[in-house]
PDB file of N, CA and C in Angstrom:
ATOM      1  N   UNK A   1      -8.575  23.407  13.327  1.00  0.00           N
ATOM      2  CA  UNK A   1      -9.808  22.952  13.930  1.00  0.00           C
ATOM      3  C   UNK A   1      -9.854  23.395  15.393  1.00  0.00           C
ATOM      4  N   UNK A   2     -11.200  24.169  15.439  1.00  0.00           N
ATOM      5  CA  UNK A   2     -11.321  24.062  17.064  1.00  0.00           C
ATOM      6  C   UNK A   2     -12.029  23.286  18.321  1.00  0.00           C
ATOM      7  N   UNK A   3     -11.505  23.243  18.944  1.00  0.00           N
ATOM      8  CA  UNK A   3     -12.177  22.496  20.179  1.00  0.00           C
ATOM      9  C   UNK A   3     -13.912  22.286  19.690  1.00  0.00           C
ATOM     10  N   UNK A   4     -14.751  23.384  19.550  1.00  0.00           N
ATOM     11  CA  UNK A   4     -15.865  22.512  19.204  1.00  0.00           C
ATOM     12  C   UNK A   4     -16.418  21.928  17.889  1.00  0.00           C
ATOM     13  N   UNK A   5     -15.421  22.387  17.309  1.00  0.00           N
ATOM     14  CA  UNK A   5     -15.894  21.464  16.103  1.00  0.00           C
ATOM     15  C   UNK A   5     -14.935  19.913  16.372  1.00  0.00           C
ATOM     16  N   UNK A   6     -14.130  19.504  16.973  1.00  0.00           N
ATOM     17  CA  UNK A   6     -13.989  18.483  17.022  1.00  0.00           C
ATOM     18  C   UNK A   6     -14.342  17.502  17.912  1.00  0.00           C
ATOM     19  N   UNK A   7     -15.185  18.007  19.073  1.00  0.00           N
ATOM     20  CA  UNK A   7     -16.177  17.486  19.764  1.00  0.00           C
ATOM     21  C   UNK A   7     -17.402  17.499  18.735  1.00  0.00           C
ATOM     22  N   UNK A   8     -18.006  17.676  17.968  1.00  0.00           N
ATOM     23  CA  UNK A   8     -19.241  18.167  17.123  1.00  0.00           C
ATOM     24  C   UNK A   8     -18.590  16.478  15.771  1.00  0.00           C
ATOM     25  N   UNK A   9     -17.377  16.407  15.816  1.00  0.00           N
ATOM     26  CA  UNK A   9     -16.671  15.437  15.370  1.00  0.00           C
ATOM     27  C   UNK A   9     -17.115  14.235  15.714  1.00  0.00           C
ATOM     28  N   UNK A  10     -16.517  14.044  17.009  1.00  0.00           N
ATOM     29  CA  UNK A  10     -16.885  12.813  17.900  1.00  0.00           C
ATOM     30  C   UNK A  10     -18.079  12.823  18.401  1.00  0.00           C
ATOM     31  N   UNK A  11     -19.158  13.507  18.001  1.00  0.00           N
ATOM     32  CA  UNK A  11     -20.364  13.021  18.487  1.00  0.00           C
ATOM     33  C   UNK A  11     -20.964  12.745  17.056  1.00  0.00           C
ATOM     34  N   UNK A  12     -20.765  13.183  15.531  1.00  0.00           N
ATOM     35  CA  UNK A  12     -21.008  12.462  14.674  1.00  0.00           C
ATOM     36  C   UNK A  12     -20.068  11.224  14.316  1.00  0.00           C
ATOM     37  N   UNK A  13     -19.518  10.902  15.028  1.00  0.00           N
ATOM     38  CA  UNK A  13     -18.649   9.553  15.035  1.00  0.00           C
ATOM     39  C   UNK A  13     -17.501   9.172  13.938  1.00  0.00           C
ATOM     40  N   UNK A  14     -17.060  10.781  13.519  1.00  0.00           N
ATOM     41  CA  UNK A  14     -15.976  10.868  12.357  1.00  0.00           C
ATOM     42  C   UNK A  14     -14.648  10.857  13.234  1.00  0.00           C
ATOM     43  N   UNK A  15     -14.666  11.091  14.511  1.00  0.00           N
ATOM     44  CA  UNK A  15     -12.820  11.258  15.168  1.00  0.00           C
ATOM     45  C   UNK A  15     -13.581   9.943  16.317  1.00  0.00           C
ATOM     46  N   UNK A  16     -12.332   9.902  17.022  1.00  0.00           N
ATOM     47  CA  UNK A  16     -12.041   9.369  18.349  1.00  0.00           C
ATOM     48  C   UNK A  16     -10.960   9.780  19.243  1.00  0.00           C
ATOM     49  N   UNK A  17     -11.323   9.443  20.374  1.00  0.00           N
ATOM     50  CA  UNK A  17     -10.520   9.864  21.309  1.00  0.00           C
ATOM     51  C   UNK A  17      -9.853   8.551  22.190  1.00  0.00           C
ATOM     52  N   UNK A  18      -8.338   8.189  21.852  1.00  0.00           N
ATOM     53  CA  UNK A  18      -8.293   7.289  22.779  1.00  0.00           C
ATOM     54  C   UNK A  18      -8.074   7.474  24.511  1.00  0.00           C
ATOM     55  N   UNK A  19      -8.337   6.301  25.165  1.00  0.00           N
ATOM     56  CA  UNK A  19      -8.584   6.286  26.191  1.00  0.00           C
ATOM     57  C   UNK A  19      -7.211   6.301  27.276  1.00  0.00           C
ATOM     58  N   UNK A  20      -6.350   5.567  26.763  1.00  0.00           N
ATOM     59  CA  UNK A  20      -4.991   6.143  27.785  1.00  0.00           C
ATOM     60  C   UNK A  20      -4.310   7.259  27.318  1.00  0.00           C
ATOM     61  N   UNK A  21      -4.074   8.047  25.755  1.00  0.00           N
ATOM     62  CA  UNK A  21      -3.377   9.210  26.096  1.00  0.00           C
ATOM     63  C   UNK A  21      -3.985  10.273  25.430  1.00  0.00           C
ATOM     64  N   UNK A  22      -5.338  10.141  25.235  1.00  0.00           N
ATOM     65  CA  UNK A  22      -6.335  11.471  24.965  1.00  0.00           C
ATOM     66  C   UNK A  22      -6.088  11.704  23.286  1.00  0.00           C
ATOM     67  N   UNK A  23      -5.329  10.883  22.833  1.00  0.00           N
ATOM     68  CA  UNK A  23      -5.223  11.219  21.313  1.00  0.00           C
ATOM     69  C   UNK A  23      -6.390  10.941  20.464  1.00  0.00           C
ATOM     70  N   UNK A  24      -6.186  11.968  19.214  1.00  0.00           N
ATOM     71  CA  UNK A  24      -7.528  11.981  18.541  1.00  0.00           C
ATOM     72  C   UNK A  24      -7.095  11.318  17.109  1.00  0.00           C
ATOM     73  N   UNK A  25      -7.897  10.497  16.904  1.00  0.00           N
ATOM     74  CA  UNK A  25      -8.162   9.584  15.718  1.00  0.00           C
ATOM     75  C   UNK A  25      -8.931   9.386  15.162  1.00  0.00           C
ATOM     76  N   UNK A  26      -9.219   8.705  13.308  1.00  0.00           N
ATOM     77  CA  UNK A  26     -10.261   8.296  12.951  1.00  0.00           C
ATOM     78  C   UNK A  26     -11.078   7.327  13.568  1.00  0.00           C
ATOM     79  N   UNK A  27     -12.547   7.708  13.111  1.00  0.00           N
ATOM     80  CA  UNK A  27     -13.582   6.673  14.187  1.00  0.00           C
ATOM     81  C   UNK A  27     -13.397   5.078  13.253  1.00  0.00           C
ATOM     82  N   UNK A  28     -13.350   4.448  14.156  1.00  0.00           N
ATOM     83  CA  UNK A  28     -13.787   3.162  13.668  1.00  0.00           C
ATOM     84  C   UNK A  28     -14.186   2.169  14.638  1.00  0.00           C
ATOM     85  N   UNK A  29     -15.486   1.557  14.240  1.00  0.00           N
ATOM     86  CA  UNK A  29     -16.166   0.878  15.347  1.00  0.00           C
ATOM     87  C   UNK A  29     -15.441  -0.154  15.930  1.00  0.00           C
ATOM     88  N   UNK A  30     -15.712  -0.004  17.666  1.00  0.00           N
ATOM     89  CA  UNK A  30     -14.811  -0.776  18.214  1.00  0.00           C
ATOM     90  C   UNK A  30     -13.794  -0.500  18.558  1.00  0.00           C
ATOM     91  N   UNK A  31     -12.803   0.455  18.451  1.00  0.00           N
ATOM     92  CA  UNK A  31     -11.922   1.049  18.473  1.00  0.00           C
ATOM     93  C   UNK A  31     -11.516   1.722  19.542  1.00  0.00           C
ATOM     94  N   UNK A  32     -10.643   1.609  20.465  1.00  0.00           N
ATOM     95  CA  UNK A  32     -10.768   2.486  21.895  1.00  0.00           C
ATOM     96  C   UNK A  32      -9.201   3.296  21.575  1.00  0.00           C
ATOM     97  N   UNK A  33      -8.414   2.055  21.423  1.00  0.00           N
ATOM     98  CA  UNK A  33      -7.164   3.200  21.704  1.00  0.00           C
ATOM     99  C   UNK A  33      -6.173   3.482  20.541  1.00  0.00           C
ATOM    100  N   UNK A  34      -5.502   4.134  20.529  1.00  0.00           N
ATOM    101  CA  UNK A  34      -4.811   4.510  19.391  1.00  0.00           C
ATOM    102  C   UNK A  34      -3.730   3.648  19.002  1.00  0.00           C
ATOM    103  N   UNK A  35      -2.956   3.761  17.503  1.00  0.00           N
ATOM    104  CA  UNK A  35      -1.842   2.262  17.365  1.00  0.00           C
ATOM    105  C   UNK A  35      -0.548   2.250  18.221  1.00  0.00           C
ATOM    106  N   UNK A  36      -0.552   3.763  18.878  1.00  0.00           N
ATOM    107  CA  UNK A  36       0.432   4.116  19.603  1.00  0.00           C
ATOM    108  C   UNK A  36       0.403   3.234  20.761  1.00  0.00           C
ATOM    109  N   UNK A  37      -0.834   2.847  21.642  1.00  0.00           N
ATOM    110  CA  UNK A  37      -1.126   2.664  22.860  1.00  0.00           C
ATOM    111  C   UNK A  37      -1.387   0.975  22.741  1.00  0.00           C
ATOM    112  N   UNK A  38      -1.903   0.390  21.515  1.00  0.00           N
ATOM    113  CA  UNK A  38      -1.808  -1.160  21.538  1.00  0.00           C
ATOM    114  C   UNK A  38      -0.511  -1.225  20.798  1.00  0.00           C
ATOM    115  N   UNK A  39       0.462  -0.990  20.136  1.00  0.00           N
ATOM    116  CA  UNK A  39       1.681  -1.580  20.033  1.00  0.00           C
ATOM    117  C   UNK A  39       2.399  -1.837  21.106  1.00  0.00           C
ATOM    118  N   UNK A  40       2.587  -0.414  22.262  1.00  0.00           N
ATOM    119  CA  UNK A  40       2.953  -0.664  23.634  1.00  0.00           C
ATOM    120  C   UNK A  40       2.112  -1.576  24.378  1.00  0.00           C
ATOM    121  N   UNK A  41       0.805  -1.639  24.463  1.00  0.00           N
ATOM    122  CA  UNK A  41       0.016  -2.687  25.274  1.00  0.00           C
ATOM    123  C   UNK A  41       0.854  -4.275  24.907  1.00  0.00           C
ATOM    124  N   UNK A  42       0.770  -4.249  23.125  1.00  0.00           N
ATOM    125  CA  UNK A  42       1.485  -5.655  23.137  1.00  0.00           C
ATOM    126  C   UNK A  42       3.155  -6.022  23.355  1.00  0.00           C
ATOM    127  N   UNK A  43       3.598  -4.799  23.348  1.00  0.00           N
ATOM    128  CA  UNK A  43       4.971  -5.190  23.693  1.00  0.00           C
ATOM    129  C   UNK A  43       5.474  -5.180  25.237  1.00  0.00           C
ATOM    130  N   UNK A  44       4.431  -4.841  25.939  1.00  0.00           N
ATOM    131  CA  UNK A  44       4.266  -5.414  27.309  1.00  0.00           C
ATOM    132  C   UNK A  44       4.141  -6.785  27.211  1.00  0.00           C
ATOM    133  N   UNK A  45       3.231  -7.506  26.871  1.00  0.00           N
ATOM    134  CA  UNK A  45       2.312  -8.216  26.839  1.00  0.00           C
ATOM    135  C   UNK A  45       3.471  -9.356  26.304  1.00  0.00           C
ATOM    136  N   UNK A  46       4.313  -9.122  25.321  1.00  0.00           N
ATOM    137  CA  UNK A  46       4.956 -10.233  24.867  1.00  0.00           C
ATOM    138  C   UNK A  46       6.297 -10.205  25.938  1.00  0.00           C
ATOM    139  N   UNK A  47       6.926  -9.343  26.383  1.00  0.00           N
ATOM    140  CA  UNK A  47       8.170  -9.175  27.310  1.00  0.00           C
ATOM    141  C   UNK A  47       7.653 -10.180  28.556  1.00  0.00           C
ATOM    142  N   UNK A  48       6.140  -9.665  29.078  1.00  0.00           N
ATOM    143  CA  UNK A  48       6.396 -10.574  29.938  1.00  0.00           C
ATOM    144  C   UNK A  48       6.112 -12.162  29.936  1.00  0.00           C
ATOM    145  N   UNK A  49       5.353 -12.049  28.952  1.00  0.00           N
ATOM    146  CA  UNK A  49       5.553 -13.535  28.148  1.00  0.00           C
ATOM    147  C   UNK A  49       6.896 -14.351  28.037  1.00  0.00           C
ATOM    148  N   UNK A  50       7.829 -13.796  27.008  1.00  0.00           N
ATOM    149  CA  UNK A  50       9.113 -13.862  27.279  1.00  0.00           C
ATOM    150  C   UNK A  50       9.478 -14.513  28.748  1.00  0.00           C
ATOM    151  N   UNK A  51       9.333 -13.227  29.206  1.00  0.00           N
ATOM    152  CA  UNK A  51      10.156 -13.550  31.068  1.00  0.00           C
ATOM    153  C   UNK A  51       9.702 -14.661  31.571  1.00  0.00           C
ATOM    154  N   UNK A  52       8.392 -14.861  31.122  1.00  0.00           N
ATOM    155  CA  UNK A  52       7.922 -16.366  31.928  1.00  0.00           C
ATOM    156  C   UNK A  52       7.842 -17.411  31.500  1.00  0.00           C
ATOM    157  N   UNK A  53       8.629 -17.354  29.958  1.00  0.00           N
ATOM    158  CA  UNK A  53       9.008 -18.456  29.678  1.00  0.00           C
ATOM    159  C   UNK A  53      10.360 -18.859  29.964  1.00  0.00           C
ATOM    160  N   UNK A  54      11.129 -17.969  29.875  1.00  0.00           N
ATOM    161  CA  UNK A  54      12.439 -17.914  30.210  1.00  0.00           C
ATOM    162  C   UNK A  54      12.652 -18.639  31.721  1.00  0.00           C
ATOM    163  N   UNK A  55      11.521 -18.180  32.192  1.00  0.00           N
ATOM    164  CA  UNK A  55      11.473 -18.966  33.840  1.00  0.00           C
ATOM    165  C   UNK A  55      11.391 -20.173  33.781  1.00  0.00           C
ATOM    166  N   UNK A  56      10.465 -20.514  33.219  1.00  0.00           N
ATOM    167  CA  UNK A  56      10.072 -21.972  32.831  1.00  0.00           C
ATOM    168  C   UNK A  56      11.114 -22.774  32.346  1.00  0.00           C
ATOM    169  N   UNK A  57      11.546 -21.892  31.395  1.00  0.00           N
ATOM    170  CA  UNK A  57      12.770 -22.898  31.256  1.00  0.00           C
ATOM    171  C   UNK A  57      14.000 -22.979  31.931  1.00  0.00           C
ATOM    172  N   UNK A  58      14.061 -22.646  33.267  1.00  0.00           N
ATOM    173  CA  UNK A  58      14.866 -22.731  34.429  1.00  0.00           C
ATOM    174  C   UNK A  58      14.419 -23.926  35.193  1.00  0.00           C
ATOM    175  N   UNK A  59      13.489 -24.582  34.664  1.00  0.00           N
ATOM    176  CA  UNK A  59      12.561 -25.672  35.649  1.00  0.00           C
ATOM    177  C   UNK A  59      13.247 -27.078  34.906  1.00  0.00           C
ATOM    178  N   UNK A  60      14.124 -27.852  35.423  1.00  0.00           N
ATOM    179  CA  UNK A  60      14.335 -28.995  34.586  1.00  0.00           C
ATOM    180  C   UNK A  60      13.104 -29.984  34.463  1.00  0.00           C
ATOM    181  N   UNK A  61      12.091 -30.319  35.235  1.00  0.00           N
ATOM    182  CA  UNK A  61      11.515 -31.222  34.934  1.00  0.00           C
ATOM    183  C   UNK A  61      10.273 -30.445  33.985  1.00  0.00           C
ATOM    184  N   UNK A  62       9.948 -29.255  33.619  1.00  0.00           N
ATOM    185  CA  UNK A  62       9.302 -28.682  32.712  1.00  0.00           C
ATOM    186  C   UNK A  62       9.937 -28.982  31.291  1.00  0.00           C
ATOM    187  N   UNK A  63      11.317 -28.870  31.627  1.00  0.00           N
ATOM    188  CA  UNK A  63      11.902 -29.003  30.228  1.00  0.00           C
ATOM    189  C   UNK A  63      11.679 -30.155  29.546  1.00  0.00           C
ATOM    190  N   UNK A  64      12.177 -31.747  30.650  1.00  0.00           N
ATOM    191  CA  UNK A  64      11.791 -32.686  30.288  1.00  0.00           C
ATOM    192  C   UNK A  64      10.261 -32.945  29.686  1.00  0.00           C
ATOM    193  N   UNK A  65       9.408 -32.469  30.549  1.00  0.00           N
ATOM    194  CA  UNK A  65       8.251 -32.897  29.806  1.00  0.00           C
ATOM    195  C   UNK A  65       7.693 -32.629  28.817  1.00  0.00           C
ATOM    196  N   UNK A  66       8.524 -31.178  28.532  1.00  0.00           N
ATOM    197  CA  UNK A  66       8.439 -30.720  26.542  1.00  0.00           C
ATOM    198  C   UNK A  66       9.389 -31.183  25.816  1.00  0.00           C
ATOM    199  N   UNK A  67      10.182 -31.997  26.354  1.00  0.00           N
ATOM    200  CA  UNK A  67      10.903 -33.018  25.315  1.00  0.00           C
ATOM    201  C   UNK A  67      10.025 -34.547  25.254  1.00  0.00           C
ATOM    202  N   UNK A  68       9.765 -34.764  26.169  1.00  0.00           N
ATOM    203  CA  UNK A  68       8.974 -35.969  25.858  1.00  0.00           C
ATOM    204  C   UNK A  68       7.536 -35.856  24.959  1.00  0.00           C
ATOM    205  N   UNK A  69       6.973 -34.525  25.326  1.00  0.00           N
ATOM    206  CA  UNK A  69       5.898 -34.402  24.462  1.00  0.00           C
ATOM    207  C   UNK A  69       6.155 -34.288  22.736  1.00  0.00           C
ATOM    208  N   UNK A  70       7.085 -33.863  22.982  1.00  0.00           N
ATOM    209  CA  UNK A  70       7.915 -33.523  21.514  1.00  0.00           C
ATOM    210  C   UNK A  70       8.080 -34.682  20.710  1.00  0.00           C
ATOM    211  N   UNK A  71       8.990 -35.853  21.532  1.00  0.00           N
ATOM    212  CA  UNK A  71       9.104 -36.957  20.801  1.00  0.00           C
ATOM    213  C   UNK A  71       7.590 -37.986  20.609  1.00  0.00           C
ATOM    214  N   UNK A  72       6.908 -37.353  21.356  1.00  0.00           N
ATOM    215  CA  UNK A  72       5.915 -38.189  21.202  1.00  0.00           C
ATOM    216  C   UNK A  72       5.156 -37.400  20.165  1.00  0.00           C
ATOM    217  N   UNK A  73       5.262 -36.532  19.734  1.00  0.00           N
ATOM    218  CA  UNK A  73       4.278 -35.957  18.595  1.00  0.00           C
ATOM    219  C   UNK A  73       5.421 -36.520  17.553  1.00  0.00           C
ATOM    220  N   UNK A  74       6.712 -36.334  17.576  1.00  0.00           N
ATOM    221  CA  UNK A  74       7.013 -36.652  15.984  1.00  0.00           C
ATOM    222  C   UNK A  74       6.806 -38.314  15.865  1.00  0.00           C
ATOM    223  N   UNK A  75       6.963 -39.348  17.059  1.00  0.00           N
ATOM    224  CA  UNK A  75       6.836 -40.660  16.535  1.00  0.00           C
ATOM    225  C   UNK A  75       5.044 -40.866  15.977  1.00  0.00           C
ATOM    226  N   UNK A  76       4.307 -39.863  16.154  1.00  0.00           N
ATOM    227  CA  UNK A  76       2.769 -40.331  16.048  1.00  0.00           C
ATOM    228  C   UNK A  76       2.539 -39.388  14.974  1.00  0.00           C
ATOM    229  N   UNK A  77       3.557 -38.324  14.310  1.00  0.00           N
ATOM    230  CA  UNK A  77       3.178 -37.644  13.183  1.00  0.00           C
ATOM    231  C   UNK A  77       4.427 -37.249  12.311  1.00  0.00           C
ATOM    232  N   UNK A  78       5.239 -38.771  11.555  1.00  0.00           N
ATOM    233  CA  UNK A  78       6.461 -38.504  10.987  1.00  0.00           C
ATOM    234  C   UNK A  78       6.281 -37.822   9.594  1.00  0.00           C
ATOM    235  N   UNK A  79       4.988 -38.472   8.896  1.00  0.00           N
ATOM    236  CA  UNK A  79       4.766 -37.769   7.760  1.00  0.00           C
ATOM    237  C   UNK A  79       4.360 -36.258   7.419  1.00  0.00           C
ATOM    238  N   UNK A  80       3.675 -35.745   8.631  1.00  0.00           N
ATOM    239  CA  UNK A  80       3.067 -34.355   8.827  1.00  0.00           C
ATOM    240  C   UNK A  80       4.796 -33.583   8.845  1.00  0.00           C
ATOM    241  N   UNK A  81       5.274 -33.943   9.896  1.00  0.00           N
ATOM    242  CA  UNK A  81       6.994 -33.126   9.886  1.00  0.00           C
ATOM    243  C   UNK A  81       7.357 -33.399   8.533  1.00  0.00           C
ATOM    244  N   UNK A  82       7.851 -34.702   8.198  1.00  0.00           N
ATOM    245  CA  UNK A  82       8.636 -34.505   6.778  1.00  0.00           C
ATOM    246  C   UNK A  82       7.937 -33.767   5.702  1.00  0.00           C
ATOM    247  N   UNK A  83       6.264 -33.760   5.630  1.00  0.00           N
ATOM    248  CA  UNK A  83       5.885 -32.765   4.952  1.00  0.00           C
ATOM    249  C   UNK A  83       6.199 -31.417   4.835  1.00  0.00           C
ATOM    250  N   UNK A  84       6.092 -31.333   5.872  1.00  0.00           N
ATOM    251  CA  UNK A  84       6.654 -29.334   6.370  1.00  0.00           C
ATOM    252  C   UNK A  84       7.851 -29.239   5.844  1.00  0.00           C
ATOM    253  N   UNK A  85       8.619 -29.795   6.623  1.00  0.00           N
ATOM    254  CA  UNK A  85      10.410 -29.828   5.533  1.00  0.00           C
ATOM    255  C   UNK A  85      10.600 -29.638   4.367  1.00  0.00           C
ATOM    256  N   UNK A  86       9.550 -30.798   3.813  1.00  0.00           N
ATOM    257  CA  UNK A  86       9.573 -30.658   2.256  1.00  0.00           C
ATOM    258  C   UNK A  86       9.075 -29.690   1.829  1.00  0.00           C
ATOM    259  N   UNK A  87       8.246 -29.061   2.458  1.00  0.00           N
ATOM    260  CA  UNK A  87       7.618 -27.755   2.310  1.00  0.00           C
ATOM    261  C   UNK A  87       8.689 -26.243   2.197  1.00  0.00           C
ATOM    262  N   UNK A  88       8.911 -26.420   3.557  1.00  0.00           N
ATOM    263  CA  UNK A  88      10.080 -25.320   3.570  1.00  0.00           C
ATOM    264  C   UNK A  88      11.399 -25.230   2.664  1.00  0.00           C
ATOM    265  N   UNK A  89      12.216 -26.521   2.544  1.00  0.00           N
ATOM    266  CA  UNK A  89      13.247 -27.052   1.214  1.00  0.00           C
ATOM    267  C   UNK A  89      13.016 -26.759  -0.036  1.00  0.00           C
ATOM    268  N   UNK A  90      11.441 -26.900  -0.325  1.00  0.00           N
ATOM    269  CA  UNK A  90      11.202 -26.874  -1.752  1.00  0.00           C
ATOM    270  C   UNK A  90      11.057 -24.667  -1.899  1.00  0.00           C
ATOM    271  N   UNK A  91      10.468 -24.502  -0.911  1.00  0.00           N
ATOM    272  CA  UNK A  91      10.763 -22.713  -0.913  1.00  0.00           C
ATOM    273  C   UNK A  91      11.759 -22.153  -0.461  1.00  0.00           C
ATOM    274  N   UNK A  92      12.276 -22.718   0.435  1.00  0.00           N
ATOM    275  CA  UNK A  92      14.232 -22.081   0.386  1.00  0.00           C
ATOM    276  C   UNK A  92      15.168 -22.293  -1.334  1.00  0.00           C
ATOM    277  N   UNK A  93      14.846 -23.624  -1.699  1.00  0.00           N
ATOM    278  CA  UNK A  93      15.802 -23.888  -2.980  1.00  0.00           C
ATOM    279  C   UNK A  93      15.575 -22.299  -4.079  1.00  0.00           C
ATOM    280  N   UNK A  94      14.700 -22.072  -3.856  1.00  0.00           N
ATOM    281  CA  UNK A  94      14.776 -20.321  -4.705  1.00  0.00           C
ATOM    282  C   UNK A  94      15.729 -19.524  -4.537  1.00  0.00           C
ATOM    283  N   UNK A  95      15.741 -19.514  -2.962  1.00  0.00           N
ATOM    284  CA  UNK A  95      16.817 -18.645  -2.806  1.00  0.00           C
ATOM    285  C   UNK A  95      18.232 -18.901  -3.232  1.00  0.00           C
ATOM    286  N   UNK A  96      19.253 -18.327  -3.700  1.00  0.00           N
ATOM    287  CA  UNK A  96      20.606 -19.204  -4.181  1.00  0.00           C
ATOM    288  C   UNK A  96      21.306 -19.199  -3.058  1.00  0.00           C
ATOM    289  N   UNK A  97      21.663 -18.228  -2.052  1.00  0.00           N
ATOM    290  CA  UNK A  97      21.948 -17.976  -0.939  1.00  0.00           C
ATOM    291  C   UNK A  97      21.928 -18.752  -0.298  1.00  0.00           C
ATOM    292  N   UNK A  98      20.599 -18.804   0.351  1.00  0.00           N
ATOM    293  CA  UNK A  98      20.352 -20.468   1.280  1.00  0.00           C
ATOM    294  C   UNK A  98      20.687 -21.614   0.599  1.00  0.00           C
ATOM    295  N   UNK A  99      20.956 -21.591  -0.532  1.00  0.00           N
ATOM    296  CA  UNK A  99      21.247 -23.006  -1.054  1.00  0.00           C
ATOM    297  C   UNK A  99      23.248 -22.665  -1.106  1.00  0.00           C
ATOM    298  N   UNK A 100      23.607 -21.837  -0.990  1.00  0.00           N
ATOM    299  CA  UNK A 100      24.979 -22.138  -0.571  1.00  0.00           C
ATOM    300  C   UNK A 100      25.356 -22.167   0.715  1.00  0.00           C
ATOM    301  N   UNK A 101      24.609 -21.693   1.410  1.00  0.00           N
ATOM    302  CA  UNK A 101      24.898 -21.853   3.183  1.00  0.00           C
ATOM    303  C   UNK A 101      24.248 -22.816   3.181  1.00  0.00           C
ATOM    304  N   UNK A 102      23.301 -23.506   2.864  1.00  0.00           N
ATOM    305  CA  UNK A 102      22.974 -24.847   3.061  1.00  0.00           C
ATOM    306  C   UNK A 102      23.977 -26.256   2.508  1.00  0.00           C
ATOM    307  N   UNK A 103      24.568 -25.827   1.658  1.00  0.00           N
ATOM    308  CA  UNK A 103      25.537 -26.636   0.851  1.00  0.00           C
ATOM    309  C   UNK A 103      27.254 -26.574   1.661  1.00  0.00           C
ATOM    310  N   UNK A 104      27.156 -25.626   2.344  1.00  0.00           N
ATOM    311  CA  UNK A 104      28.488 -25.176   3.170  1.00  0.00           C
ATOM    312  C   UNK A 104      28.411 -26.081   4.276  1.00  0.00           C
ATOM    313  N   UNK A 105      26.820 -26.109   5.047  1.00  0.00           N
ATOM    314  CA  UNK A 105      27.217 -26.958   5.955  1.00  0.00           C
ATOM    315  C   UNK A 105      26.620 -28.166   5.956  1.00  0.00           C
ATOM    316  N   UNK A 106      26.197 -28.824   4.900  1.00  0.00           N
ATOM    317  CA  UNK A 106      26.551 -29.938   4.546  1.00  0.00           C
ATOM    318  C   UNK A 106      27.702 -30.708   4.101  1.00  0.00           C
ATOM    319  N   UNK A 107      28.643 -29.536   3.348  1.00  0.00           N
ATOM    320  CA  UNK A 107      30.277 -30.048   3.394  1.00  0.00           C
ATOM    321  C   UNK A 107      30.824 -30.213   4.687  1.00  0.00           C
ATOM    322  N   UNK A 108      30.410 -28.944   5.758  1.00  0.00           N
ATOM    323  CA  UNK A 108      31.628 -28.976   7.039  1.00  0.00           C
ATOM    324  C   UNK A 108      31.240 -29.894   7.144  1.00  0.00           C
ATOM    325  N   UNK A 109      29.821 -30.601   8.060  1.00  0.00           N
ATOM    326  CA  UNK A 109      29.395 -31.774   8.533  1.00  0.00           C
ATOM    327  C   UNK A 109      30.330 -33.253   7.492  1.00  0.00           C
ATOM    328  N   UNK A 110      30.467 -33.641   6.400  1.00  0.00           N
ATOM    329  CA  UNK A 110      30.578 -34.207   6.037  1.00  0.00           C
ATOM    330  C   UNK A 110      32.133 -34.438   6.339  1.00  0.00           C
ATOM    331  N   UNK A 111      32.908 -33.118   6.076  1.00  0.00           N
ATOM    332  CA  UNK A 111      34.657 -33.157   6.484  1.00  0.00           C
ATOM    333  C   UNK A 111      34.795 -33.479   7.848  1.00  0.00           C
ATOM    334  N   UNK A 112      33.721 -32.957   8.745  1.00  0.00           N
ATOM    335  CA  UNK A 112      34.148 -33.307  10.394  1.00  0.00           C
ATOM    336  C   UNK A 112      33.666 -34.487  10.491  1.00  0.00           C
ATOM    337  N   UNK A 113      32.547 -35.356   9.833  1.00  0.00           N
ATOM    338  CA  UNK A 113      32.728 -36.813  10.001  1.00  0.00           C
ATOM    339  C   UNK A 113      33.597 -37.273   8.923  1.00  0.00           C
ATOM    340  N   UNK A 114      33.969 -36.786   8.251  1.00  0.00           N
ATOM    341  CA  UNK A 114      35.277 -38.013   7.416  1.00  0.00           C
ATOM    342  C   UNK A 114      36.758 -38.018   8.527  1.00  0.00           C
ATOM    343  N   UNK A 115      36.718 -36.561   8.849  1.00  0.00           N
ATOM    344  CA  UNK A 115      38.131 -36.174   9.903  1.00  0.00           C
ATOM    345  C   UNK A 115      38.132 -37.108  11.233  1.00  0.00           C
ATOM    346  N   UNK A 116      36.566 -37.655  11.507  1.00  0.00           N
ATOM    347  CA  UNK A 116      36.460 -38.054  12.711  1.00  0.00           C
ATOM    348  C   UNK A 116      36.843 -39.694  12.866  1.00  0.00           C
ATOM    349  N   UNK A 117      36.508 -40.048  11.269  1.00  0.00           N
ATOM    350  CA  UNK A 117      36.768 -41.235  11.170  1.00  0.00           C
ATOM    351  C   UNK A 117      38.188 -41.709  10.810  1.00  0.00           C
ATOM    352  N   UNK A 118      39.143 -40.965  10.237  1.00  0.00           N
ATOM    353  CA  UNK A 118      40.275 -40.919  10.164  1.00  0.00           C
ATOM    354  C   UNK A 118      41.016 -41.095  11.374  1.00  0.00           C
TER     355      UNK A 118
END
């Protein structure tokens, strides 16, 4: 393809051109940049997310107040949590796997409190 037929392209609205690295793509409405250029947009986007949570949680009295919010959602929504559990338990038991690493450390737990009580 040459240069004007793929301008002759993008003005019948069959290619695109994205906007940070000039790459040419199918048109689709709405569409500015290529998957190349929003995967990097979002993996910016979550790193520094990351970093500023990571900050946050350098803040002790931030921490506290997402533990208190915490306990205050499970004492005002015990049935909604144990639902979910039961939710997740009843779709892990498929797996056999998780049901022996789940069964493993329900033994350790059980030997380190029998050992503890000894």
């Amino acid at each position: 393809m040459n240069i004007e037929e793929i301008f002759e392209k993008i003005k019948n609205r069959e290619l695109t051109i994205c906007e940070t690295c000039d790459n040419i793509f199918d048109y689709v409405r709405w569409k500015v940049f290529c998957d190349e250029c929003n995967t990097a947009k979002k993996r910016k986007k979550n790193k520094r997310n990351l970093e500023a949570y990571h900050k946050r949680m350098q803040d002790p009295e931030w921490v506290e107040e997402k533990r208190v919010r915490a306990r205050k959602y499970r004492e005002e929504n015990p049935e909604k949590i144990k639902a979910s559990q039961r939710k997740y338990r009843e779709k892990r038991v498929k797996d056999p796997e998780w049901v022996k690493r789940y069964n493993a450390k329900s033994r350790a737990r059980y030997l380190a409190k029998k050992k503890q009580e000894d």
